[in-house]
N, C-alpha and C. Protein backbone atom coordinates (compact mmCIF):
# COMPACT_ATOMS: atom_id res chain seq x y z
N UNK A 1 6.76 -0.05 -14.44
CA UNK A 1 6.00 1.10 -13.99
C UNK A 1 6.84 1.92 -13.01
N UNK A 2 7.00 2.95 -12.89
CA UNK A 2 7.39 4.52 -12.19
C UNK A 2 6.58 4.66 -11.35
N UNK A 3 7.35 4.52 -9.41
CA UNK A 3 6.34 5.04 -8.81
C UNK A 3 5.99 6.45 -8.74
N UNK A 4 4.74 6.71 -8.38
CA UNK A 4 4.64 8.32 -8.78
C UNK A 4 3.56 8.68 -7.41
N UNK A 5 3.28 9.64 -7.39
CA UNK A 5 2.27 10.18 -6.61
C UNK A 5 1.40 9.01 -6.35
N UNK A 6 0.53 9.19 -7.40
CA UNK A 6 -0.62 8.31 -7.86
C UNK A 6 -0.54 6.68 -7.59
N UNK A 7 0.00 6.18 -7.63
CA UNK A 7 0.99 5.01 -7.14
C UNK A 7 0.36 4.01 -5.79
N UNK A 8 -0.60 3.62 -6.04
CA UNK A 8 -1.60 2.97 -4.84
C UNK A 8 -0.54 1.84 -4.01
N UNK A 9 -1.42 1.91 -2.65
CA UNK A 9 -0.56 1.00 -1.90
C UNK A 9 -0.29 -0.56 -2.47
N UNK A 10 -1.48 -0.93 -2.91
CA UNK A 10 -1.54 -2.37 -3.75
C UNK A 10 -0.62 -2.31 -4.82
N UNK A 11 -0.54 -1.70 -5.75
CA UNK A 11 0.32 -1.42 -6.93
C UNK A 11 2.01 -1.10 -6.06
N UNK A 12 1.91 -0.61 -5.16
CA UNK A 12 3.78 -0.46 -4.52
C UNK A 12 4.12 -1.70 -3.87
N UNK A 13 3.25 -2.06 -3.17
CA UNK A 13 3.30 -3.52 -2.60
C UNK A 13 3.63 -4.56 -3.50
N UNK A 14 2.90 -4.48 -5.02
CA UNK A 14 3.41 -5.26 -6.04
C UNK A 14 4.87 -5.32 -6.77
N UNK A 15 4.66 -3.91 -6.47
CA UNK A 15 6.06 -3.47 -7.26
C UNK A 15 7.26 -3.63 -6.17
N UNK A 16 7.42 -3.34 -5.18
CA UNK A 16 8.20 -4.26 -4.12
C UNK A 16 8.06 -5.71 -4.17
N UNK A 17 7.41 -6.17 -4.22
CA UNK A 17 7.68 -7.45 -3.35
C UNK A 17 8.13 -8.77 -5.08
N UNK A 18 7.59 -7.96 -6.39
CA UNK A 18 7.75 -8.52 -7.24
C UNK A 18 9.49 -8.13 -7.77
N UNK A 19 9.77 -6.89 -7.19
CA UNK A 19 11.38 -6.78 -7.21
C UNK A 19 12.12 -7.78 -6.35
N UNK A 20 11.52 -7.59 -5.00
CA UNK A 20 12.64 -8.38 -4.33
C UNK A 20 12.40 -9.84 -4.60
N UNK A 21 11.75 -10.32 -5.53
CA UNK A 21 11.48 -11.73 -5.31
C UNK A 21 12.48 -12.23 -6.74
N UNK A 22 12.96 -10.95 -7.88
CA UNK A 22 13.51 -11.20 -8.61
C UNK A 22 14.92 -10.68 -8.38
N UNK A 23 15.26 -10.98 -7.31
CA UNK A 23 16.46 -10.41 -6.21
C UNK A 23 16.73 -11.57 -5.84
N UNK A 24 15.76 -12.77 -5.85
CA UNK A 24 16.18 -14.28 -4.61
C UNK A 24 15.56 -13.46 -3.59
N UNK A 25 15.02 -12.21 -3.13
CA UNK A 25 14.60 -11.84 -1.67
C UNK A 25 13.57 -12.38 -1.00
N UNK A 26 13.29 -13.19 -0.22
CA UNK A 26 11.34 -13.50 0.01
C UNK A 26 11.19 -12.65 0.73
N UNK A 27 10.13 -11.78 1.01
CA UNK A 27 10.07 -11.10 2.27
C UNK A 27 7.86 -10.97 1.67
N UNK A 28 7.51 -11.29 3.16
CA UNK A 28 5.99 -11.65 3.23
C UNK A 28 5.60 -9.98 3.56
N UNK A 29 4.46 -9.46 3.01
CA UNK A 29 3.62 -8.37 3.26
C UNK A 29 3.39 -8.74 4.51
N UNK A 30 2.77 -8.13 5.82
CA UNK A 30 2.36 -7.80 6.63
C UNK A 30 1.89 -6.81 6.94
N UNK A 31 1.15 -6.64 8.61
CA UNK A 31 0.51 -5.67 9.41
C UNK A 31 -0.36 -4.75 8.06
N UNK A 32 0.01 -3.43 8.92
CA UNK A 32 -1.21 -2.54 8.33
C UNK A 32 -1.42 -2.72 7.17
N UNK A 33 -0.62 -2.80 5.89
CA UNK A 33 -0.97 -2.69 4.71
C UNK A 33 -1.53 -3.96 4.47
N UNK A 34 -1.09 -5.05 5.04
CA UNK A 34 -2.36 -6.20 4.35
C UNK A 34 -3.44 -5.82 5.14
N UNK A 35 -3.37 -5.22 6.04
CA UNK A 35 -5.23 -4.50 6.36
C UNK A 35 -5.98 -3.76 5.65
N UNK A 36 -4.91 -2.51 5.13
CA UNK A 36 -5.39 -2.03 4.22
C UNK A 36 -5.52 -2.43 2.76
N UNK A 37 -4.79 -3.27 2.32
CA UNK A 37 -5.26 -4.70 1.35
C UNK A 37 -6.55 -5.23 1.46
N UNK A 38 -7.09 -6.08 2.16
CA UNK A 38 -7.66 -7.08 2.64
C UNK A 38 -9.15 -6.24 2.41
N UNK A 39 -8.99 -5.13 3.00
CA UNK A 39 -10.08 -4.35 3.80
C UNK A 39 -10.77 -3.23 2.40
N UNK A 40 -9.88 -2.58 1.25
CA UNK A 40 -9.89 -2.37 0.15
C UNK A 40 -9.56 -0.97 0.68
N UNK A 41 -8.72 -0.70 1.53
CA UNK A 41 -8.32 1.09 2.35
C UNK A 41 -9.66 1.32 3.21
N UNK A 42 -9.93 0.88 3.70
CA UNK A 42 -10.92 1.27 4.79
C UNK A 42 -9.99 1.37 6.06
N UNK A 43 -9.15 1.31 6.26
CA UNK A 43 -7.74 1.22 6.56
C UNK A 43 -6.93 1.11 6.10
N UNK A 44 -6.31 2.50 6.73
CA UNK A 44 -5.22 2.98 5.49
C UNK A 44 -4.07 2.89 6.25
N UNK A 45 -2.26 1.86 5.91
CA UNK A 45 -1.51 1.90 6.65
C UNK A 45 -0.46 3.39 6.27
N UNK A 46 0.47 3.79 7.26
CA UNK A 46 1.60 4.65 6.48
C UNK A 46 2.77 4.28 6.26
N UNK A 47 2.57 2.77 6.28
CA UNK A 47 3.89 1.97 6.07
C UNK A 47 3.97 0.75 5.47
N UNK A 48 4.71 -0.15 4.64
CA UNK A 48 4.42 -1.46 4.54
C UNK A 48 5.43 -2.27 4.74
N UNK A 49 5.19 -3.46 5.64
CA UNK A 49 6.02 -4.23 6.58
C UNK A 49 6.48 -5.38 5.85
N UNK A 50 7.75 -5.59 5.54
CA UNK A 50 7.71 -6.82 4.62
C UNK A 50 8.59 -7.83 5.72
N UNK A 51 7.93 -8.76 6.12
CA UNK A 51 9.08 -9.61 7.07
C UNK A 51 9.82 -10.47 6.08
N UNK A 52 11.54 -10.36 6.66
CA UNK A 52 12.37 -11.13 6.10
C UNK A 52 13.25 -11.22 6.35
N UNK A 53 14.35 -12.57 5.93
CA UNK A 53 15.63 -12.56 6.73
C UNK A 53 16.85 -11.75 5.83
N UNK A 54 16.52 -11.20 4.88
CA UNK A 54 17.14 -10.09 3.88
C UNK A 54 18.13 -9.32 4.77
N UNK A 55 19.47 -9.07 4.37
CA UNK A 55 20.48 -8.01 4.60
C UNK A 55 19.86 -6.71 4.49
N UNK A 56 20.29 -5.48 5.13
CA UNK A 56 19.69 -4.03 4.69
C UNK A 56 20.59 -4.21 3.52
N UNK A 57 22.10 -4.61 3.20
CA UNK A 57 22.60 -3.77 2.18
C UNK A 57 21.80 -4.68 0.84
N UNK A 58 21.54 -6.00 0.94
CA UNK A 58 20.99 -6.87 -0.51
C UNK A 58 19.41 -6.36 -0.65
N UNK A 59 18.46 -6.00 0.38
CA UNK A 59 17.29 -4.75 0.29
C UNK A 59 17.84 -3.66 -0.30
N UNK A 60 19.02 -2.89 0.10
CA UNK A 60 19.03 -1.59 -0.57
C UNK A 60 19.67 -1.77 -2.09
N UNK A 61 20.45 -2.55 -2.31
CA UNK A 61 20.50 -3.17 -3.52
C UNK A 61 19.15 -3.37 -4.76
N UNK A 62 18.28 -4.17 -4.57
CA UNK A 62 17.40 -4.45 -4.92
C UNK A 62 16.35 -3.33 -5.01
N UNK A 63 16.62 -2.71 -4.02
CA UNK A 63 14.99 -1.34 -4.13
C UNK A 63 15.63 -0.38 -4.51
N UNK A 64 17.01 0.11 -4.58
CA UNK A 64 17.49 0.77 -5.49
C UNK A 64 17.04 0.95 -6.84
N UNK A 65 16.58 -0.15 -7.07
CA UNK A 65 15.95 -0.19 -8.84
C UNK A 65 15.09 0.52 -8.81
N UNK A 66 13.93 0.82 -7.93
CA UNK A 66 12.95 1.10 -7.73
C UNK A 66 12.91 2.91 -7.19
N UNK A 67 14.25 3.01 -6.71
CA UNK A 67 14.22 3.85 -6.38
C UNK A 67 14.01 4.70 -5.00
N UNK A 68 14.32 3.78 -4.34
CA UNK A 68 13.94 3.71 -2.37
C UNK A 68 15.47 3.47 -2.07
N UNK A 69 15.34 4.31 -0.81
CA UNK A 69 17.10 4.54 -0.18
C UNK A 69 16.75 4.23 0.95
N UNK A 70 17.56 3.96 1.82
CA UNK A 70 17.99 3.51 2.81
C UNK A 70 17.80 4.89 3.81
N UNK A 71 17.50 4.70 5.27
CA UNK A 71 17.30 5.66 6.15
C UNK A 71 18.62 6.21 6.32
N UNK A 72 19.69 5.19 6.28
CA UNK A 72 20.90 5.40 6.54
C UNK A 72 21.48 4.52 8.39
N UNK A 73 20.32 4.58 8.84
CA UNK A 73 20.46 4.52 10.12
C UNK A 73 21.09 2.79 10.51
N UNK A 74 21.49 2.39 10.50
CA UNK A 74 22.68 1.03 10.60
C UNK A 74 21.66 0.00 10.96
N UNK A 75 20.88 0.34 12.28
CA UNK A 75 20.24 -0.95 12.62
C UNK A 75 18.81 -0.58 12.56
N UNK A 76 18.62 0.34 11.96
CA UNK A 76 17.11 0.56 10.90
C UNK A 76 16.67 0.05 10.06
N UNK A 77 15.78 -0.58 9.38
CA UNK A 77 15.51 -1.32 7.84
C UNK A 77 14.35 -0.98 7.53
N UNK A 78 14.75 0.61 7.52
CA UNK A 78 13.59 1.56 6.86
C UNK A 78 13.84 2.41 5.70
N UNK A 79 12.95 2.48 4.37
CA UNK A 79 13.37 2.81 2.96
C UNK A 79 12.25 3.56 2.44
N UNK A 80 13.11 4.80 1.94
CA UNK A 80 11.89 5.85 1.24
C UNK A 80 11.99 5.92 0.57
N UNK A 81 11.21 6.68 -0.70
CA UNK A 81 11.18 7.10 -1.72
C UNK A 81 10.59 8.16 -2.48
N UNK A 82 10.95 9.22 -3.04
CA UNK A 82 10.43 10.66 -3.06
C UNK A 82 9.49 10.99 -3.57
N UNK A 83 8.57 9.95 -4.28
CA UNK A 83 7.03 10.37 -4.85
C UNK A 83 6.29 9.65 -4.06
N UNK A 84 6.29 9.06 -3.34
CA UNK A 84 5.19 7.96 -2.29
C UNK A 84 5.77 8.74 -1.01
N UNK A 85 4.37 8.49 -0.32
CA UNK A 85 4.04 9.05 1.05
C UNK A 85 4.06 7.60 1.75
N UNK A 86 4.35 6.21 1.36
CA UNK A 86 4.39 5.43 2.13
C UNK A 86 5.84 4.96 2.02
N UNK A 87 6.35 4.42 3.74
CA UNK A 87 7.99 3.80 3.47
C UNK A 87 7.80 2.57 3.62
N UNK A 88 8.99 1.95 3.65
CA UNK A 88 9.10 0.34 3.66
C UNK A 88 9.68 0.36 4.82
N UNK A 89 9.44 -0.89 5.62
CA UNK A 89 10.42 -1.55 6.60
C UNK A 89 10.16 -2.99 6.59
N UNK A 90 11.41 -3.55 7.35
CA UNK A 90 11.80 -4.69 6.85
C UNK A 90 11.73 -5.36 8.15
N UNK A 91 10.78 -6.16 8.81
CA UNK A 91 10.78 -6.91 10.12
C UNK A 91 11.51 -7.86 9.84
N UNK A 92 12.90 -8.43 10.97
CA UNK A 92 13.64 -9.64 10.33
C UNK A 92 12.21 -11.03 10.59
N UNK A 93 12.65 -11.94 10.15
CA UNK A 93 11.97 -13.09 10.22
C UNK A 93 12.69 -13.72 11.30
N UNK A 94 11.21 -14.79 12.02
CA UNK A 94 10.15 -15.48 10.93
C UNK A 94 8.76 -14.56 11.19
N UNK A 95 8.07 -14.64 10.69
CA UNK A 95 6.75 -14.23 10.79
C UNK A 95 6.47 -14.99 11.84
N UNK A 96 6.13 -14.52 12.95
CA UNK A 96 5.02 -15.27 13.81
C UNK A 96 3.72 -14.40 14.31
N UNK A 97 2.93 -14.48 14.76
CA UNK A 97 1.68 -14.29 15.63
C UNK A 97 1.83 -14.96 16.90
N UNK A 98 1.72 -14.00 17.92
CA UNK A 98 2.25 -14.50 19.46
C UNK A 98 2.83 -15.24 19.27
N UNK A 99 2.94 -16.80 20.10
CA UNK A 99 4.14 -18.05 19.98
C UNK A 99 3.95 -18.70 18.69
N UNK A 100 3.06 -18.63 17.32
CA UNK A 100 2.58 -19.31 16.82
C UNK A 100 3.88 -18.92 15.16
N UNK A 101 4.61 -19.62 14.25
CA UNK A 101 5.20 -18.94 13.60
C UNK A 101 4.85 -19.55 11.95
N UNK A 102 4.71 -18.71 11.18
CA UNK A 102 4.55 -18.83 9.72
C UNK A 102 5.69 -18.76 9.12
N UNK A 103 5.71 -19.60 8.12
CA UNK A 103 6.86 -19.74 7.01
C UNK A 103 5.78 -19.06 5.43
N UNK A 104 6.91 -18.65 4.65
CA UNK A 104 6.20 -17.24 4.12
C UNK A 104 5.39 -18.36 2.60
N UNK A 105 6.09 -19.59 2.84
CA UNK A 105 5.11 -20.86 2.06
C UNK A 105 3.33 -21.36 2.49
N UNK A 106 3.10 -20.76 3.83
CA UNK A 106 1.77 -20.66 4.33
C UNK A 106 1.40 -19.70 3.90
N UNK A 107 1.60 -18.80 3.62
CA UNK A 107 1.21 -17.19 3.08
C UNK A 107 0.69 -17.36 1.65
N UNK A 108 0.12 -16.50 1.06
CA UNK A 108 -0.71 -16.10 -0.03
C UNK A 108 0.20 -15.66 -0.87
N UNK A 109 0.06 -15.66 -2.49
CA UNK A 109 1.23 -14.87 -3.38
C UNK A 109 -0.55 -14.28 -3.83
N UNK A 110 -0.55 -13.52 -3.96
CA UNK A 110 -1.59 -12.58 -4.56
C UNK A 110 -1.25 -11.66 -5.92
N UNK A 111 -2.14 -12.31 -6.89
CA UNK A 111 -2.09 -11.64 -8.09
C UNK A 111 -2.76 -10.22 -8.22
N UNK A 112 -1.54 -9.41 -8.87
CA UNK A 112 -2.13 -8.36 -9.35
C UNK A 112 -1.92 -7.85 -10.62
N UNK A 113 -1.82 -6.72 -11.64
CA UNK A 113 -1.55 -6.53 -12.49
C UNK A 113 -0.09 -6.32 -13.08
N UNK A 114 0.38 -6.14 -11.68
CA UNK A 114 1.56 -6.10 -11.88
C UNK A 114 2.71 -6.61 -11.12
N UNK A 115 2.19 -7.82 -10.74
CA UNK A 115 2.88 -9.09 -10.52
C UNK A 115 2.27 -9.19 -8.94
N UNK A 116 2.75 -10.50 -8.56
CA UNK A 116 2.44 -10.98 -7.21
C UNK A 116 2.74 -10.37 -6.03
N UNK A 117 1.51 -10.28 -5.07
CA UNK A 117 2.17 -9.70 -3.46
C UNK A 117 2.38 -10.83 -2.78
N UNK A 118 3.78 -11.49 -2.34
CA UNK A 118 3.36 -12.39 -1.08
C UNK A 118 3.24 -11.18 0.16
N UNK A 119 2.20 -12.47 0.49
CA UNK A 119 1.36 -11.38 1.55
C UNK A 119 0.50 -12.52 2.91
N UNK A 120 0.28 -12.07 4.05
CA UNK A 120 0.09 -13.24 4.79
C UNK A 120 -1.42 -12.97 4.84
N UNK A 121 -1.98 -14.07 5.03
CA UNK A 121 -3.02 -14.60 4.79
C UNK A 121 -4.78 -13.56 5.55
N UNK A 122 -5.68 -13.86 4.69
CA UNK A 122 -6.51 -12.78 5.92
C UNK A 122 -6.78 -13.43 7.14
N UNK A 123 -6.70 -14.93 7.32
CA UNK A 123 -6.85 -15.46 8.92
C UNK A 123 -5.53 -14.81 10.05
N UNK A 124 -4.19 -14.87 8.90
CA UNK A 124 -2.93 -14.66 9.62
C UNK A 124 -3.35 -13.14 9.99
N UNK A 125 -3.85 -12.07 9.21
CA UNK A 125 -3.62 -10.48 9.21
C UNK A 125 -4.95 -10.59 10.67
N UNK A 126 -5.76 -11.47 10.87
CA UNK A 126 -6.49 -11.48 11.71
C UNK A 126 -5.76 -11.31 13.23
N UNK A 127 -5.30 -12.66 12.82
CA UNK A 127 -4.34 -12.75 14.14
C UNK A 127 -3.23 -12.04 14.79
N UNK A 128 -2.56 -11.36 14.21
CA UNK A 128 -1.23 -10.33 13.73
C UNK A 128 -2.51 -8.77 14.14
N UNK A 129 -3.83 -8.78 14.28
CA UNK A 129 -4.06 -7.82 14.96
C UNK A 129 -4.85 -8.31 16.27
N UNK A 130 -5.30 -9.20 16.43
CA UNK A 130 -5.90 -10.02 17.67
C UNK A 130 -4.61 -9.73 18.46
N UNK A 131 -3.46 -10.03 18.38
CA UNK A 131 -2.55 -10.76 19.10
C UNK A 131 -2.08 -8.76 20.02
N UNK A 132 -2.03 -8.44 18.84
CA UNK A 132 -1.63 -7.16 19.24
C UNK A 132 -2.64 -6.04 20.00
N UNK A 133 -4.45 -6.47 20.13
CA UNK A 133 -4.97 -6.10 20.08
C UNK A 133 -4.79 -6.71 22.29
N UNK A 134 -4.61 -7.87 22.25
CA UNK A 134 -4.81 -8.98 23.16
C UNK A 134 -3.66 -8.35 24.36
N UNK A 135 -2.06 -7.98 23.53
CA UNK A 135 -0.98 -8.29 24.30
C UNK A 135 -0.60 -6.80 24.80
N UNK A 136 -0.77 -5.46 23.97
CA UNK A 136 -0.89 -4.07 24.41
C UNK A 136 -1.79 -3.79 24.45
N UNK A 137 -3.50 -4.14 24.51
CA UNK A 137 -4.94 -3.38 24.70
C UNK A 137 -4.63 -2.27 23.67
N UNK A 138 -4.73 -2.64 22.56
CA UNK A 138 -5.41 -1.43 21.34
C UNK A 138 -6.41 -2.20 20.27
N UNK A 139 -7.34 -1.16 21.02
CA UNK A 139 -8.87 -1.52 20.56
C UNK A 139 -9.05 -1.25 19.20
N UNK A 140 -7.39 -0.48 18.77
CA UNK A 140 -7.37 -0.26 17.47
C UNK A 140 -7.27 -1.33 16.64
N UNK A 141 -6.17 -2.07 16.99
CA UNK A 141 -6.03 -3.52 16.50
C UNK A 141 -7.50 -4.63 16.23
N UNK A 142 -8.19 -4.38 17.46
CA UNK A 142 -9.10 -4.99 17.46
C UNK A 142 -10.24 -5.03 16.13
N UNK A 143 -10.54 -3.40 16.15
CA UNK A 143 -10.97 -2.66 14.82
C UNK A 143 -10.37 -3.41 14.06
N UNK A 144 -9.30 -3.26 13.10
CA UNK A 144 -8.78 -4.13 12.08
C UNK A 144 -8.68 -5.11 11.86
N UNK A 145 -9.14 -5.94 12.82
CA UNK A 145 -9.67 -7.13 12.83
C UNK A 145 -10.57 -7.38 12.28
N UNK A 146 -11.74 -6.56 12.93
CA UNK A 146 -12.93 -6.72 12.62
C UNK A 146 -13.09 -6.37 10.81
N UNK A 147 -12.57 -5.47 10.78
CA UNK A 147 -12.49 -4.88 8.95
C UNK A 147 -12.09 -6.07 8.25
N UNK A 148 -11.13 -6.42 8.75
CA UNK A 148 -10.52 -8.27 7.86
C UNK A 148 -11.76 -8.92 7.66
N UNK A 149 -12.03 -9.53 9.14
CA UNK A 149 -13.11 -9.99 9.19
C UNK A 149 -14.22 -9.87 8.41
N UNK A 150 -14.95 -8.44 8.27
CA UNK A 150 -16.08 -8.82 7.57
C UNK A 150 -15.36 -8.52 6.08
N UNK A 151 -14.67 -7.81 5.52
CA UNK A 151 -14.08 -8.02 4.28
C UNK A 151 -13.93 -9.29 3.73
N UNK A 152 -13.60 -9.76 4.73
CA UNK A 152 -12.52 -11.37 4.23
C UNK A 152 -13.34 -12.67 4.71
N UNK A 153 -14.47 -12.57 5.14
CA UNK A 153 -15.16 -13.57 6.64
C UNK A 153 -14.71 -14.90 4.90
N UNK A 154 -15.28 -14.90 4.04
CA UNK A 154 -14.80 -16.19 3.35
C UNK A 154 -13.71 -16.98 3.11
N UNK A 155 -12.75 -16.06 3.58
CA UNK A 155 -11.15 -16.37 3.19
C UNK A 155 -10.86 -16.50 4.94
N UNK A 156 -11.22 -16.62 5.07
CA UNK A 156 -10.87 -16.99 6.81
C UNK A 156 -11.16 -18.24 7.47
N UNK A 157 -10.02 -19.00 7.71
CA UNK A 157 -9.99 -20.17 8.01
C UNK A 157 -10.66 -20.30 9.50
N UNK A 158 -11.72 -20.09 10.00
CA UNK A 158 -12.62 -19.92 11.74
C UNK A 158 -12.19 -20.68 12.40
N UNK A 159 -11.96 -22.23 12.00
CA UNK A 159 -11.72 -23.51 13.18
C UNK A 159 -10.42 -22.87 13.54
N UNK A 160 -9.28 -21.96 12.46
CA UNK A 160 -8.12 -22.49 12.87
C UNK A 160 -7.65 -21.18 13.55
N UNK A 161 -8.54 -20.27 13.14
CA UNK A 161 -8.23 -18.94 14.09
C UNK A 161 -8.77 -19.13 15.44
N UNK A 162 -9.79 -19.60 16.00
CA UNK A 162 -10.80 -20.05 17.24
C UNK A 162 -9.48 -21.23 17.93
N UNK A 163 -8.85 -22.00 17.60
CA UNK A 163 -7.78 -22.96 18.00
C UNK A 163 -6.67 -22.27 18.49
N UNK A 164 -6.37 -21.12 17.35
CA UNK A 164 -5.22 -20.19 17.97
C UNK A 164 -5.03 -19.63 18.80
N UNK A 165 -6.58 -18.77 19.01
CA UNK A 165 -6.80 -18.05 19.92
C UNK A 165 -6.95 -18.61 21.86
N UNK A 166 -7.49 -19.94 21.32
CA UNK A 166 -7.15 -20.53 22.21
C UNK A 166 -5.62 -21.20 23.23
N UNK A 167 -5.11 -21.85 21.97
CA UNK A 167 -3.85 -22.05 21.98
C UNK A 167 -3.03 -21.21 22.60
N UNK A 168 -2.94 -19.66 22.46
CA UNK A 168 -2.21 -18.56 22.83
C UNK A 168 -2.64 -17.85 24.63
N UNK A 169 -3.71 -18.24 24.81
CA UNK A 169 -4.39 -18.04 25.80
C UNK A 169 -4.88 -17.05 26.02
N UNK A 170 -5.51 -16.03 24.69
CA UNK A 170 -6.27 -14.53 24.46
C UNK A 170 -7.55 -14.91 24.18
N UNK A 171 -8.01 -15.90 24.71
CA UNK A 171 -9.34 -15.96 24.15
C UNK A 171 -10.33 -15.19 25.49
N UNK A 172 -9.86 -15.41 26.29
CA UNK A 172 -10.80 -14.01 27.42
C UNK A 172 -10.34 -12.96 27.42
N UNK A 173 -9.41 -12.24 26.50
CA UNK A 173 -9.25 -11.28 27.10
C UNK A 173 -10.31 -10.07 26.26
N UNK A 174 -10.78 -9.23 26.93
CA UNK A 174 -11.94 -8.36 26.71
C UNK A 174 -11.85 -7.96 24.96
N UNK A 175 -10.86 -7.69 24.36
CA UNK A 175 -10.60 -6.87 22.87
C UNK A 175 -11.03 -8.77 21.78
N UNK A 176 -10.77 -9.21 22.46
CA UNK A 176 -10.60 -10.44 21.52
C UNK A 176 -12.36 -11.03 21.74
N UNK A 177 -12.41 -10.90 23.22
CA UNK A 177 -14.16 -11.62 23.20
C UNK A 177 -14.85 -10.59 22.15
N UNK A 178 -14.43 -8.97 22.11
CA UNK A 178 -15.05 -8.14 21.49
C UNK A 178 -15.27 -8.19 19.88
N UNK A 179 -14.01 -8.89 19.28
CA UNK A 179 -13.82 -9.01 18.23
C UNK A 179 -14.84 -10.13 17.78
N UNK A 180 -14.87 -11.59 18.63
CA UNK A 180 -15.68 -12.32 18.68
C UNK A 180 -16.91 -11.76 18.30
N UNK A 181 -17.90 -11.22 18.94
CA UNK A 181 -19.23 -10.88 19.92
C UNK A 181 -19.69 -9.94 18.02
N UNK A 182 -18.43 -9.19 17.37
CA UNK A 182 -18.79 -8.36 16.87
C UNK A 182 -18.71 -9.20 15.35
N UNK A 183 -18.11 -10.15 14.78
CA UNK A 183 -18.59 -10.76 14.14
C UNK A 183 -19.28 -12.11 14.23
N UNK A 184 -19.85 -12.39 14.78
CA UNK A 184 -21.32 -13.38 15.02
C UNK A 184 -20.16 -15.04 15.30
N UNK A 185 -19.09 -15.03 15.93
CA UNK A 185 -18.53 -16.11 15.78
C UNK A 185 -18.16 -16.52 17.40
N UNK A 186 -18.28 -17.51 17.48
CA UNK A 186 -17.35 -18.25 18.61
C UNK A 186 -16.12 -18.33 18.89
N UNK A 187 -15.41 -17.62 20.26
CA UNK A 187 -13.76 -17.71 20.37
C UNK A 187 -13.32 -19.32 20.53
């Protein structure tokens, strides 16, 4: 498939992450766009974050196929492409959430029509906005939480997000009790 205009975030996400994986690349979906995943665009990201320990030049290699270039910028690992309004960037690894760290084998491979997103989990996309919601006060984060949340409340592991939250020591802080309070759960 040709990305084109029309070209949904789910469908580019596929089409990335099913290239670089036939590259040897792993690199896990993250942040906004698994929100806007998770959530079905009720949040909409303008970027999609793939964490990984990938070279820029074996990424620009690989998405070359696809048709995404390189910013150019040396210690950037940011990639566009001229019919999509969304870019890529490349967080090095590992995936973590505050001190807490994921290997991209805890993560989800998510089927789509046109091949798999690894993508981190909706408890992980929980936390990955708790944490951020907790450590800079954006009530925005918090929001996207909450969207996971009730989108996802089945796919959400509670004991082990409520442990984390603890674990990390954000469980008082005001955005996180809020997140709590607002889906009917215990920090």
């Amino acid at each position: 498939m040709r990305i084109t205009p029309n070209t949904s975030l789910q469908e580019l996400a596929a089409l990335v992450s099913e290239t670089l994986e036939k590259h040897g690349i792993i690199a896990t979906l993250s942040g906004g766009a698994a929100v806007s995943i998770y959530t079905n665009n009720r949040y909409m990201s303008e970027d999609l974050d793939f964490v990984t320990g990938a070279l820029v030049k074996e990424l620009s290699a690989a998405l070359a196929q696809l048709g995404f270039t390189h910013s150019g910028r040396p210690r950037m690992s940011v990639f566009t492409h001229p019919s999509t309004p969304w870019y890529l960037e490349f967080p090095p690894s590992p995936i973590s959430f505050g001190s807490s760290y994921i290997s991209p084998a805890q993560c989800a491979l998510m089927p789509t029509r046109l091949g798999n997103i690894r993508i981190i989990t909706p408890t992980h996309s929980v936390m990955d906005r708790l944490i951020a919601a907790a450590v800079w006060k954006e009530p925005q984060s918090m929001e996207q939480a909450v969207m996971v949340a009730e989108s996802q409340a089945d796919n959400i592991d509670w004991p082990y997000l409520q442990r984390w939250v603890r674990d990390e020591g954000i469980a008082g802080d005001r955005n996180v009790q809020a997140f709590f309070e607002r889906v009917n759960r215990e920090p």
